[in-house]
Protein backbone atom coordinates (compact mmCIF):
# COMPACT_ATOMS: atom_id res chain seq x y z
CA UNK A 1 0.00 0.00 0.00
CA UNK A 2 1.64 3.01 -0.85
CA UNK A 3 1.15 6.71 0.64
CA UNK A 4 -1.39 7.92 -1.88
CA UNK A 5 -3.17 4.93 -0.47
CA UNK A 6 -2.62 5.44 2.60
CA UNK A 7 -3.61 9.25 2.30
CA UNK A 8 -6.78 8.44 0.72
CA UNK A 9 -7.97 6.41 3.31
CA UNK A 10 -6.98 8.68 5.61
CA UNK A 11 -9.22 11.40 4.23
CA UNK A 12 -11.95 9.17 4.06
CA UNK A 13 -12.08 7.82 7.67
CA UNK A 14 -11.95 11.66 8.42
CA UNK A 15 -15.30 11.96 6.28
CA UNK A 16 -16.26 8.68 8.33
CA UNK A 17 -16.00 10.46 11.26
CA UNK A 18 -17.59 13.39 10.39
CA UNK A 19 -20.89 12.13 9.02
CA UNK A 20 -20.70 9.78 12.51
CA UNK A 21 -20.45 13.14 14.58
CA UNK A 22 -23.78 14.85 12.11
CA UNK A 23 -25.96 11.41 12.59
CA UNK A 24 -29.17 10.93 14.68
CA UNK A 25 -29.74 7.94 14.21
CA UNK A 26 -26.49 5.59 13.11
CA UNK A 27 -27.46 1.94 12.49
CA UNK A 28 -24.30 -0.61 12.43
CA UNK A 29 -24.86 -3.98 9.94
CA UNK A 30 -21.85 -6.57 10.75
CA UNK A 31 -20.37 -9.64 9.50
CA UNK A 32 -17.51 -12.03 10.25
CA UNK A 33 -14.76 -9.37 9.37
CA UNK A 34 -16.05 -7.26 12.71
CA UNK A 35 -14.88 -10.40 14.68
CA UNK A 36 -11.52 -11.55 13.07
CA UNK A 37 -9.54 -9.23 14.39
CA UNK A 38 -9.93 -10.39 17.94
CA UNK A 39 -9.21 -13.66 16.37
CA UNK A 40 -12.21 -15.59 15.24
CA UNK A 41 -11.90 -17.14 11.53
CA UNK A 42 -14.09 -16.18 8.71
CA UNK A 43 -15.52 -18.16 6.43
CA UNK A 44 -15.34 -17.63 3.03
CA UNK A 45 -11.58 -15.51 3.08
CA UNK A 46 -8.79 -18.28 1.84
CA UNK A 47 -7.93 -19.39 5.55
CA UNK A 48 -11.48 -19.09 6.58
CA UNK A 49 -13.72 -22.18 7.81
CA UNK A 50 -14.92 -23.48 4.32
CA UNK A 51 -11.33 -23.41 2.67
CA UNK A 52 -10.10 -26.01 5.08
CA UNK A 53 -10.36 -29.57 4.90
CA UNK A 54 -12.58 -31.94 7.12
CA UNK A 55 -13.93 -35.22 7.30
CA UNK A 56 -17.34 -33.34 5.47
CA UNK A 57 -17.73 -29.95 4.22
CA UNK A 58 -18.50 -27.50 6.89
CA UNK A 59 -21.58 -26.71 4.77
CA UNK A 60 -22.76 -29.86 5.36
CA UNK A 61 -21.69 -29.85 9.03
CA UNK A 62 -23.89 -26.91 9.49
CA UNK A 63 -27.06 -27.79 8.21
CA UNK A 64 -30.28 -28.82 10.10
CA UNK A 65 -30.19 -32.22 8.54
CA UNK A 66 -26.47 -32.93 9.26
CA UNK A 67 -27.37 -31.85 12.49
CA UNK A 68 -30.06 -34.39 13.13
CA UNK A 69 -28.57 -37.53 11.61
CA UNK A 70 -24.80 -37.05 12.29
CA UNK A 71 -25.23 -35.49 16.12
CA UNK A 72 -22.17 -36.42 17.15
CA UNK A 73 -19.90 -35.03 14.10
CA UNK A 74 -21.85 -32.04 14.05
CA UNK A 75 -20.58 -31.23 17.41
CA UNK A 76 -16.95 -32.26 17.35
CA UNK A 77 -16.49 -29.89 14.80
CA UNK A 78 -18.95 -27.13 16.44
CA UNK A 79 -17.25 -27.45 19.83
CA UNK A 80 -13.69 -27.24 18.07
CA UNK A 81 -14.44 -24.42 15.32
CA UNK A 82 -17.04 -22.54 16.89
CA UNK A 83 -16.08 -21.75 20.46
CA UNK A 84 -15.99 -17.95 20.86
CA UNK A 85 -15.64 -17.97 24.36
CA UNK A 86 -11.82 -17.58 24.55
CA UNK A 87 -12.10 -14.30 22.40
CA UNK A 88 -12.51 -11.31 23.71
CA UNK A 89 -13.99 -7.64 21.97
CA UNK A 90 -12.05 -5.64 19.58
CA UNK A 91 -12.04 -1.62 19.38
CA UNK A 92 -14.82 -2.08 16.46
CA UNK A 93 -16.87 -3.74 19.44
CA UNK A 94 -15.67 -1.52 22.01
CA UNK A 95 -16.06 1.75 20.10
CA UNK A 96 -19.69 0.81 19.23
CA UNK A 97 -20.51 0.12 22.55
CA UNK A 98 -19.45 3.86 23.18
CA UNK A 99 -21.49 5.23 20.51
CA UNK A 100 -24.71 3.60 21.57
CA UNK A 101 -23.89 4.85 25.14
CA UNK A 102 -23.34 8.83 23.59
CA UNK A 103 -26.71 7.69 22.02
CA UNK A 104 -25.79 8.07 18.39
CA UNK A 105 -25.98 4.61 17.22
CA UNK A 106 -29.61 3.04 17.20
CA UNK A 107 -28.89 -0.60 17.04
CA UNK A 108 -26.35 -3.22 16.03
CA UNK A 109 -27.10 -6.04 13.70
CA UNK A 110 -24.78 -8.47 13.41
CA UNK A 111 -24.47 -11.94 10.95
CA UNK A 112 -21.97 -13.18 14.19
CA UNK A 113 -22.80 -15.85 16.35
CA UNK A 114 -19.97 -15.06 18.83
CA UNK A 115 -21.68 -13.01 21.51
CA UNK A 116 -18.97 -10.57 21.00
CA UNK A 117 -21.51 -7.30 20.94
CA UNK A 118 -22.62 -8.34 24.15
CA UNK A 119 -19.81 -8.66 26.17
CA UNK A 120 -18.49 -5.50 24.95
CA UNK A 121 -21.70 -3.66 26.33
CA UNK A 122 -23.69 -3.34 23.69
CA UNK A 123 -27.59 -3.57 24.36
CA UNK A 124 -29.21 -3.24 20.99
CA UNK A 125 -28.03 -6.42 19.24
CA UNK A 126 -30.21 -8.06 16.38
CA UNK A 127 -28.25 -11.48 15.62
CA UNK A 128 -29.30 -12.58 12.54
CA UNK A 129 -28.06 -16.22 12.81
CA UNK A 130 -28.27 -16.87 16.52
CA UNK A 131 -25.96 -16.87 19.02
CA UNK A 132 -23.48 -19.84 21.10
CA UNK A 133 -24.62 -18.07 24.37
CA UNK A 134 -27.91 -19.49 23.77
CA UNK A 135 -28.90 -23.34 23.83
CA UNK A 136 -32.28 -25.08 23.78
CA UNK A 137 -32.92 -28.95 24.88
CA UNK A 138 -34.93 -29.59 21.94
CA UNK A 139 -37.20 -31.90 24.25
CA UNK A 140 -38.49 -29.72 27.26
CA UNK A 141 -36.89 -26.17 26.35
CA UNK A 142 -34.45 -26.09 29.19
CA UNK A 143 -31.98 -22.90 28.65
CA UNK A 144 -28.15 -24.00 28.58
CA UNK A 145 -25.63 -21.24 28.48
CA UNK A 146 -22.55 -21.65 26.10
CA UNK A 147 -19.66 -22.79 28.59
CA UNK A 148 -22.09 -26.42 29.42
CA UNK A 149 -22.43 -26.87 25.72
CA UNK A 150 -19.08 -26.67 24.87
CA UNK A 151 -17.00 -28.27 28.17
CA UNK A 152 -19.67 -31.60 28.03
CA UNK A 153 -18.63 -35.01 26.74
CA UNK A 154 -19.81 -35.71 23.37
CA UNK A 155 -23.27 -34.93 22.71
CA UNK A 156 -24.83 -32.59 25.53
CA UNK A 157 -27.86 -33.42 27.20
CA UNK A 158 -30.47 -31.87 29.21
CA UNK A 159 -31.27 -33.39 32.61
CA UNK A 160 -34.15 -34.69 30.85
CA UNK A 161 -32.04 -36.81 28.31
CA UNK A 162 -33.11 -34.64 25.52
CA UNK A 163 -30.53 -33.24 23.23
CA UNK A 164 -28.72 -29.84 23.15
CA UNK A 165 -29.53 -27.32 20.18
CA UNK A 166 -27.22 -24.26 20.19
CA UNK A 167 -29.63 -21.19 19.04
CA UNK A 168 -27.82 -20.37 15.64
CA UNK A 169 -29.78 -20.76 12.75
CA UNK A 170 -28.03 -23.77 10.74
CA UNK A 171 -28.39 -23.83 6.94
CA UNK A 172 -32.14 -24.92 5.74
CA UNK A 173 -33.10 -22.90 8.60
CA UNK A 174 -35.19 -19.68 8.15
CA UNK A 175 -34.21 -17.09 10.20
CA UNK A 176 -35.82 -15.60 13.19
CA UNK A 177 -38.90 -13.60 12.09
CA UNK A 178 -38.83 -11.03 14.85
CA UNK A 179 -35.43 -10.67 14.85
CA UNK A 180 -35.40 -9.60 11.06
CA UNK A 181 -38.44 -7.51 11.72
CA UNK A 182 -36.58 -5.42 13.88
CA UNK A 183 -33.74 -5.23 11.95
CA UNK A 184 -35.26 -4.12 8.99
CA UNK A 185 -37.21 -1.61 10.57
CA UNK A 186 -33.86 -0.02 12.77
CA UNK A 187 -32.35 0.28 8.97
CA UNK A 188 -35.43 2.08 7.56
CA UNK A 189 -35.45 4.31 10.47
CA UNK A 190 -31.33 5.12 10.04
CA UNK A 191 -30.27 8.44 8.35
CA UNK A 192 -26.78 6.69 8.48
CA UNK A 193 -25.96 2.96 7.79
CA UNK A 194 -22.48 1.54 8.31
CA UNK A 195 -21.93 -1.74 6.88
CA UNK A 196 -18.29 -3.31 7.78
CA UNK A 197 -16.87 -6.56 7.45
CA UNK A 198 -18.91 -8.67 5.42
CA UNK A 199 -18.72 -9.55 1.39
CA UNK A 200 -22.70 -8.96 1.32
CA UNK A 201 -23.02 -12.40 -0.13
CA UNK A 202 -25.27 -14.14 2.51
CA UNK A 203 -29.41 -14.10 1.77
CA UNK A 204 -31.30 -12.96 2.71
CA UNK A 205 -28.83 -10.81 5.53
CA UNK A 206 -27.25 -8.87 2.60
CA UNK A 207 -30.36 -8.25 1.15
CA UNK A 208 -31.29 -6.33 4.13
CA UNK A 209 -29.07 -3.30 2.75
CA UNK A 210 -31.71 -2.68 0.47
CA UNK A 211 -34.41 -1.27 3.22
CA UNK A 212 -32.13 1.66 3.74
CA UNK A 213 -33.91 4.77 3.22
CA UNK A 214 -31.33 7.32 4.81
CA UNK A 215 -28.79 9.99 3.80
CA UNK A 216 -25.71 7.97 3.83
CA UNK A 217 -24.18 4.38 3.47
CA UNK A 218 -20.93 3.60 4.37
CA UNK A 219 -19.31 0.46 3.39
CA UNK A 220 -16.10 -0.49 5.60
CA UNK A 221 -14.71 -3.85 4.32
CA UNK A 222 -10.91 -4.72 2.92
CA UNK A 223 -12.50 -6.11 -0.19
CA UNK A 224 -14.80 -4.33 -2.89
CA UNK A 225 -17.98 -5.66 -2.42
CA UNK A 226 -21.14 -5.90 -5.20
CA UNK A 227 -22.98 -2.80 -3.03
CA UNK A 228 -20.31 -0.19 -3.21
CA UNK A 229 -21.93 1.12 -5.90
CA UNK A 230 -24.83 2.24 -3.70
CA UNK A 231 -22.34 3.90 -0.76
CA UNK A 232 -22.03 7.44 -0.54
CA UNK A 233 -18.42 5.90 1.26
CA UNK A 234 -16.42 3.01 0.63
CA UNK A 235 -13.35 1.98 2.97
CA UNK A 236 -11.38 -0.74 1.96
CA UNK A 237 -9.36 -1.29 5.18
CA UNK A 238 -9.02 -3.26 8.47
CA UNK A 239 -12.18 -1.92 10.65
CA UNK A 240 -9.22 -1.85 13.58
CA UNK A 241 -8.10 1.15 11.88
CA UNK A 242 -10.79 2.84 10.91
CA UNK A 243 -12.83 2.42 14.32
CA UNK A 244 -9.41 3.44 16.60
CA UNK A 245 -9.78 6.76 15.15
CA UNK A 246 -13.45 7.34 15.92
């Protein structure tokens, strides 16, 4: 990256800041990059989850029907490759937290399972895909909170002898109805939308972009992504850098 580069970004994260510091109502839309950098893989990035090799795809791992007729490999590889609890927030996390403390940002709506928003201090979290902090026995409904899911043996079970469901929403599942209702209507409601870390390549999440009715859209994300047309700002850098200086 050379200066130029470097200057131009620079400039733009001071427009970033700017139209952060004019904004009533600042709505935050997340993916995986907004967790990487306190060390959680991606996915789709070349040393993400579904460029390395396993015993079955992780796309199949993840799926409802894996999920039902292979219980026990679907959690061998959930317990090693989705355990968030040894990460801890980044600035991104911490400096939204701050915002919706000042009041200036409206909600957070994340495509992260990790729980990451949450420990930070943030209160107004829509996660579209679920979360590990939340498990259901899928027998009598009995809550289970992420650290007995993950330190059991094998398969966990309820005190009933049902079986453990972590509360992320697996492939062939629909997502949470009330949960995208309220995210759609905190982006329709925004007058400025910041979109970091993701490729916008997930349906229907990324379609969600598309309720935005506000003044500006700023898309933060080291790649180009198939929206930036639509931005009044694009930032291709690490969201570390940008957020440190906001």
């Amino acid at each position: 990256m050379n200066n130029s580069t470097n200057a131009t970004n620079e400039d733009k994260i001071k427009v970033f800041k700017k139209l952060v510091e004019k904004s009533k109502n600042t709505v935050f839309f997340g993916g995986a990059g907004v967790s990487t950098e306190s060390g959680i893989p991606d996915f789709r990035s070349k040393d993400g989850l579904y460029n390395q090799q396993y015993k079955y795809p992780p796309e199949e791992i993840l799926s409802h029907t894996f999920f039902l007729n292979n219980t026990d490999e679907f959690y061998k590889f959930y317990k090693a490759k989705m355990n968030s609890l040894k990460y801890q927030p980044n600035i991104t996390h911490i400096k939204l937290t701050e915002l919706e403390s000042k009041g200036k940002l409206g909600a957070i709506i994340t495509q992260n399972i990790d729980g990451l928003h949450q420990n930070a201090g943030s209160k107004i979290v829509y996660e579209l895909h679920g979360s590990v902090l939340r498990n259901y026995c899928m027998k009598c409904h009995k809550f289970y909170d992420a650290e007995y899911v993950f330190n059991s043996n094998g398969i966990p079970k309820c005190t009933c002898g049902g079986i453990i469901k972590p509360d992320v929403v697996l492939y062939e599942e629909g997502l949470d109805q009330n949960t995208l209702i309220n995210s759609v209507k905190a982006i329709e409601e925004a007058d400025l939308l910041i979109v970091a870390g993701t490729s916008l390549t997930v349906q229907p999440a990324s379609g969600l972009i598309n309720y935005f009715r506000g003044k500006n859209l700023v898309l933060i994300n080291r790649d180009a992504t198939l929206y930036d047309y639509k931005a009044s700002l694009v930032i291709n850098d690490s969201l570390g850098n940008v957020f440190d200086k906001v």
